[in-house]
C-alpha atoms as a PDB file:
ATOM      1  CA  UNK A   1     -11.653 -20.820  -2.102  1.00  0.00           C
ATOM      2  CA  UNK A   2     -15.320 -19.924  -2.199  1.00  0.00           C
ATOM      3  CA  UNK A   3     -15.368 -17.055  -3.979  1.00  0.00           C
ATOM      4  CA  UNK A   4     -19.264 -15.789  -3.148  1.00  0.00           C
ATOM      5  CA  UNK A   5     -17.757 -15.812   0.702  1.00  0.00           C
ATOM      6  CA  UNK A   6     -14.766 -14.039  -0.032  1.00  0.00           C
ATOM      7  CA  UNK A   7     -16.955 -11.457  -2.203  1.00  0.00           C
ATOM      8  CA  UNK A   8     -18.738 -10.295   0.956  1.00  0.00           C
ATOM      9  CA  UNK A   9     -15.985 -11.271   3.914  1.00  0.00           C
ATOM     10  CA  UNK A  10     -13.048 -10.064   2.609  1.00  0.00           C
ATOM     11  CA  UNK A  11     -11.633  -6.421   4.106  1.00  0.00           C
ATOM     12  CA  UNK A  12     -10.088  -5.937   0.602  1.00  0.00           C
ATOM     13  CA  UNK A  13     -12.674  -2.613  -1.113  1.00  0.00           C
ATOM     14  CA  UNK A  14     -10.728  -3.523  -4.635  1.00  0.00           C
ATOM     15  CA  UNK A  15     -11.452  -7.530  -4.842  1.00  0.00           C
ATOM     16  CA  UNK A  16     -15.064  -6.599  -3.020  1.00  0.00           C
ATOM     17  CA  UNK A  17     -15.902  -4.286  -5.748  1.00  0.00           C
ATOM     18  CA  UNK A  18     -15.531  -6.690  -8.352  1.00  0.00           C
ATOM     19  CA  UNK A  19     -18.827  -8.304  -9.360  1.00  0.00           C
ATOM     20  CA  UNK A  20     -19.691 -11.638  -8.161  1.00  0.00           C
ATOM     21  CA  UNK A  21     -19.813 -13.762 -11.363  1.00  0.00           C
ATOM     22  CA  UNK A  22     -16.565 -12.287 -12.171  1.00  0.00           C
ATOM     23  CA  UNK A  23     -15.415 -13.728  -8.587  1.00  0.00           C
ATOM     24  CA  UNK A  24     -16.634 -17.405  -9.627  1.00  0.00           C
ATOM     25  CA  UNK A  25     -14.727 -17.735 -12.902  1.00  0.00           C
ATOM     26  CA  UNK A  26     -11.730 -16.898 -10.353  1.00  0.00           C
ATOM     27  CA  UNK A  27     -12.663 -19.783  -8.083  1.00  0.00           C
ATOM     28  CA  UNK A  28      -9.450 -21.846  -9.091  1.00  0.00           C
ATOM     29  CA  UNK A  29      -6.855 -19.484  -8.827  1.00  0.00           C
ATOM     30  CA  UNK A  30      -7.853 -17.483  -5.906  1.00  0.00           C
ATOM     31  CA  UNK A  31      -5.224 -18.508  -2.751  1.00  0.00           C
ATOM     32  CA  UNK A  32      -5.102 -16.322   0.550  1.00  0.00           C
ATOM     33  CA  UNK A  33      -1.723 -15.999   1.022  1.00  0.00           C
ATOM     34  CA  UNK A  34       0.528 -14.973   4.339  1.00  0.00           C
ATOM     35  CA  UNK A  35       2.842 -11.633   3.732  1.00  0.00           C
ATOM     36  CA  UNK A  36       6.008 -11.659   5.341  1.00  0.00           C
ATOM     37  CA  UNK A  37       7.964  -8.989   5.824  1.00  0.00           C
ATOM     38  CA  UNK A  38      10.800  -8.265   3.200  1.00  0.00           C
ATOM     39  CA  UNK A  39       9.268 -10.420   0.903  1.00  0.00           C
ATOM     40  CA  UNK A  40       9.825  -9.296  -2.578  1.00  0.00           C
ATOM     41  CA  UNK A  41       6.309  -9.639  -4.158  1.00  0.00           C
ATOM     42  CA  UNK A  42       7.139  -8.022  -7.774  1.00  0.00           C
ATOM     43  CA  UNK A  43      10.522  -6.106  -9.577  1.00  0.00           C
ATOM     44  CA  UNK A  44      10.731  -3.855 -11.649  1.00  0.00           C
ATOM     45  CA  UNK A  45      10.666  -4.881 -15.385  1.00  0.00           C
ATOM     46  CA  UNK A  46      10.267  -8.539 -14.457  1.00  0.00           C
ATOM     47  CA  UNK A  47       7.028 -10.094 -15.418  1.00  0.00           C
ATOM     48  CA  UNK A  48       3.784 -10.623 -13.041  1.00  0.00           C
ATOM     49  CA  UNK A  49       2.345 -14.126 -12.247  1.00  0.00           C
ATOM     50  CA  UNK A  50       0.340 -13.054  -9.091  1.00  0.00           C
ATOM     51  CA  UNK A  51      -1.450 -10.296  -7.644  1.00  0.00           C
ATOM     52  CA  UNK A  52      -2.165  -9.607  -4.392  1.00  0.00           C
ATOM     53  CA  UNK A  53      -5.010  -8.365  -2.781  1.00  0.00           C
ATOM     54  CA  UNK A  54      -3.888  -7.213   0.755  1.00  0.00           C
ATOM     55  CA  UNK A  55      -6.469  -7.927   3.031  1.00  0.00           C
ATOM     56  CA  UNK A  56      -3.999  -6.875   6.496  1.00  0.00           C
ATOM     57  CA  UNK A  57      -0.455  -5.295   6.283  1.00  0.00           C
ATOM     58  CA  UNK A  58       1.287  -2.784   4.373  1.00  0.00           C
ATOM     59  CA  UNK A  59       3.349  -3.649   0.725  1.00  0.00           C
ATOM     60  CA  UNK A  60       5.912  -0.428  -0.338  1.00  0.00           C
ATOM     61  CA  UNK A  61       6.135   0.490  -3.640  1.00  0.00           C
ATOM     62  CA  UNK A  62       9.955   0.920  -4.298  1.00  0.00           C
ATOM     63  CA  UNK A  63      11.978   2.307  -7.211  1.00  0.00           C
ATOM     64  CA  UNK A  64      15.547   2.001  -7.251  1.00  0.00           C
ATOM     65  CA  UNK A  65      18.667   3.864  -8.661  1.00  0.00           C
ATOM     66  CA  UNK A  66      21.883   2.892 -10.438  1.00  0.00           C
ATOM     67  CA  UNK A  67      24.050   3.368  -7.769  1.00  0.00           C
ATOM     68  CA  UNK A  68      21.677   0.442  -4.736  1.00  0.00           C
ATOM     69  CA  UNK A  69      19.675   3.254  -3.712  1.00  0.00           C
ATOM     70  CA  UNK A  70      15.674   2.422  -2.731  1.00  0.00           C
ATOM     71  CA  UNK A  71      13.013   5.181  -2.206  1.00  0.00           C
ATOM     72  CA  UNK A  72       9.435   4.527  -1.709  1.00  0.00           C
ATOM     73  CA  UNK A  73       6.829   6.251  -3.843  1.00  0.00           C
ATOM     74  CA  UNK A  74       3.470   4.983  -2.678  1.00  0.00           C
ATOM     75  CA  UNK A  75       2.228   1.879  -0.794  1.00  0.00           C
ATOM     76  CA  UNK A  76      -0.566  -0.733  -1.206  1.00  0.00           C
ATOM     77  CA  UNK A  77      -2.683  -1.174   1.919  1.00  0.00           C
ATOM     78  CA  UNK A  78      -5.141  -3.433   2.801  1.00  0.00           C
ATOM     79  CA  UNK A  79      -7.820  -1.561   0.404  1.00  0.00           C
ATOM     80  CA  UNK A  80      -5.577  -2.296  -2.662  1.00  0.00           C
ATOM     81  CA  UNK A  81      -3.886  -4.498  -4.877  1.00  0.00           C
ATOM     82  CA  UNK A  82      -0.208  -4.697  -6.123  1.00  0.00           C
ATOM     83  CA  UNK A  83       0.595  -4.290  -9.812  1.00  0.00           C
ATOM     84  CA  UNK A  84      -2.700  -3.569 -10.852  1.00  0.00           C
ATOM     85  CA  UNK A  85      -1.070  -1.961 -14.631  1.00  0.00           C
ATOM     86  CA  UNK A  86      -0.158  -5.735 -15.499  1.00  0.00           C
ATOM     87  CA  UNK A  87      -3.921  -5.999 -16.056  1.00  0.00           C
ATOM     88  CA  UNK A  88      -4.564  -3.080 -18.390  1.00  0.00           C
ATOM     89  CA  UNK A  89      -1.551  -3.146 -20.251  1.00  0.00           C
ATOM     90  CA  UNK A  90       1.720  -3.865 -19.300  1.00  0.00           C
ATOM     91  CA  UNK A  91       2.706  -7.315 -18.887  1.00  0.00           C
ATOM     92  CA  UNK A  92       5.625  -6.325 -16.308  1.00  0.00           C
ATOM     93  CA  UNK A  93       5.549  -4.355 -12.783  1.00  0.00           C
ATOM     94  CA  UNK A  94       6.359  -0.558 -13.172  1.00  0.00           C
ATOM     95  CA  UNK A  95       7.966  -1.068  -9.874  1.00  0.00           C
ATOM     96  CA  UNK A  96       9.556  -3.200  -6.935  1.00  0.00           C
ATOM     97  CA  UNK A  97       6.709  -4.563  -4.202  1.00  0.00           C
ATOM     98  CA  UNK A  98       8.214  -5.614  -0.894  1.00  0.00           C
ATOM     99  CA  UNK A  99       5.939  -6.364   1.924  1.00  0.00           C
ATOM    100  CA  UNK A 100       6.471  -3.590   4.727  1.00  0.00           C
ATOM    101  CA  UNK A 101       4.243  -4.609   7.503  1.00  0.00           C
ATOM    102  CA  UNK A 102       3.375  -8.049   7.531  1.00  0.00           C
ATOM    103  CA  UNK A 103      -0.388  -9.623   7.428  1.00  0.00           C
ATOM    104  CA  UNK A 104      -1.818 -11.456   4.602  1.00  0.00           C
ATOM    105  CA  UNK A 105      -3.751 -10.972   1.233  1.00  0.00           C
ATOM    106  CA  UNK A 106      -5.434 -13.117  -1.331  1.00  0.00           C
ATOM    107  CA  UNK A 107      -3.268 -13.866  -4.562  1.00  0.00           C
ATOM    108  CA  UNK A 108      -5.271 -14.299  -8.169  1.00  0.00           C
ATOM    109  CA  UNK A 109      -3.512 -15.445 -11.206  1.00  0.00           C
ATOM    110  CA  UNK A 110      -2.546 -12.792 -13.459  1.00  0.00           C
ATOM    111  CA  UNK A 111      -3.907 -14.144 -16.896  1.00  0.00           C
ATOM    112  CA  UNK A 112      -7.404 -15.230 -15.402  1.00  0.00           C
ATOM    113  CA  UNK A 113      -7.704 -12.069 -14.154  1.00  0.00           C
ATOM    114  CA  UNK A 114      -6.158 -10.122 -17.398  1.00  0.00           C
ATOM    115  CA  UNK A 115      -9.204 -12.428 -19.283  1.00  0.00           C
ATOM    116  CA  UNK A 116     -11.692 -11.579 -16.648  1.00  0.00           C
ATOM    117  CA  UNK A 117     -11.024  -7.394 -17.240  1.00  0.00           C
ATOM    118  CA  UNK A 118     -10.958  -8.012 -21.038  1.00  0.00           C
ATOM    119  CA  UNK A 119     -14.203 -10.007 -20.544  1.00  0.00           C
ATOM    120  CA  UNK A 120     -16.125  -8.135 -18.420  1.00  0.00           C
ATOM    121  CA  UNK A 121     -16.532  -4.456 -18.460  1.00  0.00           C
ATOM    122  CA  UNK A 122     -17.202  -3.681 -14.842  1.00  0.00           C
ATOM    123  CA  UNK A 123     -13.819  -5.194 -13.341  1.00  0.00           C
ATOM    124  CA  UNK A 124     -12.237  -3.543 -15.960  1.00  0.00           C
ATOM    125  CA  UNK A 125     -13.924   0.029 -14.747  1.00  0.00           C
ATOM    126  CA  UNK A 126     -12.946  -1.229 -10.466  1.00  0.00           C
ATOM    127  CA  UNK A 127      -9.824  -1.701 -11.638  1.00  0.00           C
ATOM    128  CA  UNK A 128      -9.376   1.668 -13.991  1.00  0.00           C
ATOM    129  CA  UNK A 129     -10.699   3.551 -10.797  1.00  0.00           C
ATOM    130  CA  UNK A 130      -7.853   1.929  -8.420  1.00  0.00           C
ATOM    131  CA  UNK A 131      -5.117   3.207 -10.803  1.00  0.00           C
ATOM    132  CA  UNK A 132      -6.510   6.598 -10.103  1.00  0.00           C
ATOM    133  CA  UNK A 133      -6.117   5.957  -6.604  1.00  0.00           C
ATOM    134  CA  UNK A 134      -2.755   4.689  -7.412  1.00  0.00           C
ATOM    135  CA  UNK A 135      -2.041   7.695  -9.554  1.00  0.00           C
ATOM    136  CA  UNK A 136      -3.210  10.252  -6.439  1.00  0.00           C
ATOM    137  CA  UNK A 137      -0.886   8.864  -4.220  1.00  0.00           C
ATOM    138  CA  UNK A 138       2.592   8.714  -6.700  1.00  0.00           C
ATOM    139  CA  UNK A 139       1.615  12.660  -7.266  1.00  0.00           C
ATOM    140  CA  UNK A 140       1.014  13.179  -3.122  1.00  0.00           C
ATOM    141  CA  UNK A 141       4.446  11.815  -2.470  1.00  0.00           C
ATOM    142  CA  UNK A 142       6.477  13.198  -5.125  1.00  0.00           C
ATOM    143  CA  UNK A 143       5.329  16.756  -3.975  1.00  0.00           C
ATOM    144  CA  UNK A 144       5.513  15.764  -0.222  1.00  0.00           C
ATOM    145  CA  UNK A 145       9.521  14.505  -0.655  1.00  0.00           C
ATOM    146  CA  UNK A 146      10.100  18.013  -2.576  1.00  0.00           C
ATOM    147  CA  UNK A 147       8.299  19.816  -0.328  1.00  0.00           C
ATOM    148  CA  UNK A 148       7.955  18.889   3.545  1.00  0.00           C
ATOM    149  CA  UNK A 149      10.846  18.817   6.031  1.00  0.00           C
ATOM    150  CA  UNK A 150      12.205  15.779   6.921  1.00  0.00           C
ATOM    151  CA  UNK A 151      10.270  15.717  10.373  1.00  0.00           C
ATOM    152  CA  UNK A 152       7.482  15.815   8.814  1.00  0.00           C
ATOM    153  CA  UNK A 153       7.614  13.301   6.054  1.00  0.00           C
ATOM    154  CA  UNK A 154       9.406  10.693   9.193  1.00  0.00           C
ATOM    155  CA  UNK A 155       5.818  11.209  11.406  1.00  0.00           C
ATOM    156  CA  UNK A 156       3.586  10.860   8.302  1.00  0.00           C
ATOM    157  CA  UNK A 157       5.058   7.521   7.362  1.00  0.00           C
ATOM    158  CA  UNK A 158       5.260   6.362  10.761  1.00  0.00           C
ATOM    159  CA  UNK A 159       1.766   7.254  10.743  1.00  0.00           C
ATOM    160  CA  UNK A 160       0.642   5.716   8.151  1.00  0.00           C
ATOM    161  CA  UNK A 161       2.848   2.321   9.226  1.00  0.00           C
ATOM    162  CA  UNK A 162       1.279   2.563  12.490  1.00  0.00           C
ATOM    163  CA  UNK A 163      -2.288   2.288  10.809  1.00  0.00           C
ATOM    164  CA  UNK A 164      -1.125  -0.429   8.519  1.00  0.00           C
ATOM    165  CA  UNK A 165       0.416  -2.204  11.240  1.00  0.00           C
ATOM    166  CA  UNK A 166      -2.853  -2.030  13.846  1.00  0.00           C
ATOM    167  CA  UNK A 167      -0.603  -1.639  16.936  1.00  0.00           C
ATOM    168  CA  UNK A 168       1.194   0.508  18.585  1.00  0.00           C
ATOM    169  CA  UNK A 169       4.702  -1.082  17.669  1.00  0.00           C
ATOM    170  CA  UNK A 170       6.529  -2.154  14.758  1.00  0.00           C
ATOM    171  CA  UNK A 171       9.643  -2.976  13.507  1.00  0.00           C
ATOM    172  CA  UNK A 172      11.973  -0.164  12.346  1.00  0.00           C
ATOM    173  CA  UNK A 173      15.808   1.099  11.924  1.00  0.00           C
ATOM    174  CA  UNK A 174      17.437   4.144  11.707  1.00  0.00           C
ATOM    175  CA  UNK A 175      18.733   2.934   8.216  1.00  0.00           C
ATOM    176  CA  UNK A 176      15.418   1.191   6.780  1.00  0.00           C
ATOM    177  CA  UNK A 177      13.708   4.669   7.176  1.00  0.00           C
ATOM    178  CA  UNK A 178      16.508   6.575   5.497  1.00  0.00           C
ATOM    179  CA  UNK A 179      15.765   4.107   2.436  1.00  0.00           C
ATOM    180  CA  UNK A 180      12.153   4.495   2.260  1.00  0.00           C
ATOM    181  CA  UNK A 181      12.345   8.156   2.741  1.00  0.00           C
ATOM    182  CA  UNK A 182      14.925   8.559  -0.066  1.00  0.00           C
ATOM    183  CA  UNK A 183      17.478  10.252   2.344  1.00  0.00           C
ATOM    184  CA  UNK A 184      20.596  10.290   4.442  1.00  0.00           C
ATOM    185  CA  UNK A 185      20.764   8.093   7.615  1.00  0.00           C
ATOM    186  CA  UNK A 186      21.664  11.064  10.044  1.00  0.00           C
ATOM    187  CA  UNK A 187      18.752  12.672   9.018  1.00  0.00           C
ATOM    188  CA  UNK A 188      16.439  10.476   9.936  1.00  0.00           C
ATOM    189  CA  UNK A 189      18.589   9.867  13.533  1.00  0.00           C
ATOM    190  CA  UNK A 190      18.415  13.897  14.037  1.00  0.00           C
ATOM    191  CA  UNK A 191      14.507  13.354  12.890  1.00  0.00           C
ATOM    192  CA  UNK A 192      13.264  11.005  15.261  1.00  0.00           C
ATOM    193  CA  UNK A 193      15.610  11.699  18.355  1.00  0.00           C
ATOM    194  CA  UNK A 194      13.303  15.024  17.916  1.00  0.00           C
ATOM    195  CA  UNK A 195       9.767  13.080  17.911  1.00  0.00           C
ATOM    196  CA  UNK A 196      11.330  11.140  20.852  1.00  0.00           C
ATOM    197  CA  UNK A 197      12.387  13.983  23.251  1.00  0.00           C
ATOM    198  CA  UNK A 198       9.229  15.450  22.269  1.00  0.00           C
ATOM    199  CA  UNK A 199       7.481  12.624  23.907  1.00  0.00           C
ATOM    200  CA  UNK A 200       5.984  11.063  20.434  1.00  0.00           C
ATOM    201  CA  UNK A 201       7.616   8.340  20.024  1.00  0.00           C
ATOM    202  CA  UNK A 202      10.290   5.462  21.932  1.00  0.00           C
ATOM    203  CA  UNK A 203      12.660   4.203  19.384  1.00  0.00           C
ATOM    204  CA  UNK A 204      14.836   1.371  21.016  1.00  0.00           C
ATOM    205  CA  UNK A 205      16.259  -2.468  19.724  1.00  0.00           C
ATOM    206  CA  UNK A 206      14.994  -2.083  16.156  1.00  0.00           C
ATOM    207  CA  UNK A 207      11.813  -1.044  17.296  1.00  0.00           C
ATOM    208  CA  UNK A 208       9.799   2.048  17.447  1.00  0.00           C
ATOM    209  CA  UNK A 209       6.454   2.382  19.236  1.00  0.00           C
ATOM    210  CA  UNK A 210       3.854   5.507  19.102  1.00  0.00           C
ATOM    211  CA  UNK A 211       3.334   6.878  22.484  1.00  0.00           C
ATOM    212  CA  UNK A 212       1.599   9.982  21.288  1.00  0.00           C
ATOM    213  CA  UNK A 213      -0.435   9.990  17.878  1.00  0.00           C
ATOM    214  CA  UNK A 214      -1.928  13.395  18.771  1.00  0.00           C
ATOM    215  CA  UNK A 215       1.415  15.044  18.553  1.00  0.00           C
ATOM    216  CA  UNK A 216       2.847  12.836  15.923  1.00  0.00           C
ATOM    217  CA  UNK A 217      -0.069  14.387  13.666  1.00  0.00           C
ATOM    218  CA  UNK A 218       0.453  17.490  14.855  1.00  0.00           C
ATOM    219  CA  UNK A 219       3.944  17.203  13.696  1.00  0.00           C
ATOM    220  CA  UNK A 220       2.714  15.608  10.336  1.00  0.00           C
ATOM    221  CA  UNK A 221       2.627  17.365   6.927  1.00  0.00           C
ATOM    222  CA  UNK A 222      -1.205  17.346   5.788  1.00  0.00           C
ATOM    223  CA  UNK A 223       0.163  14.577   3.150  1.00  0.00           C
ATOM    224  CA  UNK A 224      -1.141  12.280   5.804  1.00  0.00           C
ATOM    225  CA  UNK A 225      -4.549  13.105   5.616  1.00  0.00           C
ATOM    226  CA  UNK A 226      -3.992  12.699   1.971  1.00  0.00           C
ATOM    227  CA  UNK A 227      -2.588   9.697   2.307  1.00  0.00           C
ATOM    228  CA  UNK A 228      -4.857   8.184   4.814  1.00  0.00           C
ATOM    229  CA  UNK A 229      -7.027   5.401   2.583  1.00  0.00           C
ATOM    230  CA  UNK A 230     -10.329   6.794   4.444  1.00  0.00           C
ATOM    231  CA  UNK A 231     -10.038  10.292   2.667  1.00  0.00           C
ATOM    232  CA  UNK A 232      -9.617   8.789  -0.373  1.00  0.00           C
ATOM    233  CA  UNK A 233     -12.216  10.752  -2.735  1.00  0.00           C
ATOM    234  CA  UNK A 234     -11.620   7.731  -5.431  1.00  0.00           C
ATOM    235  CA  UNK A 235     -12.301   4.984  -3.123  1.00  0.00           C
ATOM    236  CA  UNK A 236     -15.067   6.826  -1.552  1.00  0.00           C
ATOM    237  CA  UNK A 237     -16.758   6.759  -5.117  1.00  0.00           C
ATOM    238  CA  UNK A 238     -15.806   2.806  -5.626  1.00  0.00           C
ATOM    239  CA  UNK A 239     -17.062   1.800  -2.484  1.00  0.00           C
ATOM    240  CA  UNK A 240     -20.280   3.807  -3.500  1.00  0.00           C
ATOM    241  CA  UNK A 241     -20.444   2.128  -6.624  1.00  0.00           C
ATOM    242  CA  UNK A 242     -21.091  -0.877  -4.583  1.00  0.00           C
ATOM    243  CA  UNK A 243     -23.079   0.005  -2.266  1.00  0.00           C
ATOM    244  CA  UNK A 244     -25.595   1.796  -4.894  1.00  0.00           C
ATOM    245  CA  UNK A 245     -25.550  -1.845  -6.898  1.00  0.00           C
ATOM    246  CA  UNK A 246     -23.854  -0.180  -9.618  1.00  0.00           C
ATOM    247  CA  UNK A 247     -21.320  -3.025 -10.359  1.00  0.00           C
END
């Protein structure tokens, strides 16, 4: 893959951030790959030979429990890239990646890119940044799951699925949900029955599409504007950086 191309075309802020010349000594392992949903991209304690740079789609970050149980603490959209710690540090994924909305992203080789950071100071700064913006969001959804009724932590993740997804309908059941939000099944059913006679949403056949986005953030927790990757204060700055020619 031409990297100088991908540089500038590719909707990815992270992977357009880092500098050029850094890009070309990537040439050879650099493959734009196709995301399919449920796909299991990293796990937990297991080590990483790929990351991915999503360019469209939506990857959860999962940890589990002893007893099966999933809950998702942050997500990877397409500004971001999975497993960025095995880069800095860790040679293994601090948690489970599964592809949540589908779309695609461009994969690098770990160890190029783990010499690449160690080589060159700037993508090791674009990639010190990101784990801030990584860090944000872990904090932002620990306090909204011990803080924010159900109803509103159900339209704030539809929310931000719906802007991952870039339609108005995706695929979604009753039981999925309760995993992601960490929480019992007829909760969830008692949760979105709500948004639906309210006139939000139409959940039907495994599917669930947004019929009112107004209300459904007016029903939100203000996590989502938290959450949203445009209000981002640490991406702002990154993107800045690269505007400015700092990188």
């Amino acid at each position: 893959m031409n990297a100088h191309v991908l540089g500038k075309s590719t909707p990815n802020a992270v992977l357009r951030a880092i500098p050029p010349s850094a890009l070309a000594r990537l040439s050879a392992s650099i493959e734009r790959v196709e995301l399919k949903r449920g796909a299991v991209l990293h796990r937990f304690r297991q080590p990483v030979k790929r990351l991915y740079f999503v360019e469209r789609g939506q990857v959860s970050l999962l940890r589990g429990m002893r007893d099966g149980r999933t809950v998702e603490v942050a997500f990877v959209a397409k500004y971001g890239v999975t497993a960025p710690e095995a880069v800095l540090g860790p040679r293994t994924a601090l948690l489970d990646s599964v592809v949540q909305i589908p779309g695609w992203a461009v994969a690098v080789d770990k160890e190029d890119l783990e010499r690449i950071v160690a080589d060159c100071r700037d993508t090791r700064w674009v990639f010190e940044q990101y784990l801030h913006v990584i860090l944000d969001r872990l904090a932002q959804c620990a306090a909204c799951n011990r803080l924010h009724s159900l109803e509103e932590r159900c339209s704030r993740w539809l929310l931000i699925n719906l802007d991952a997804a870039e339609a108005d309908s995706f695929p979604l059941t009753h039981e999925f949900l309760s995993q992601m939000l960490g929480t019992q099944r007829p909760g969830v059913t008692l949760a979105l029955n709500e948004l639906q006679l309210a006139g939000f949403i139409r959940h039907r056949r495994g599917t669930i599409t947004i019929l009112d986005r107004g209300g459904l953030e007016a029903r939100s927790c203000e996590c989502y504007e938290r959450l949203n990757t445009r209000n981002f204060p640490q991406l702002s700055h990154l993107r800045a950086a690269v505007a400015e020619g700092a990188l």
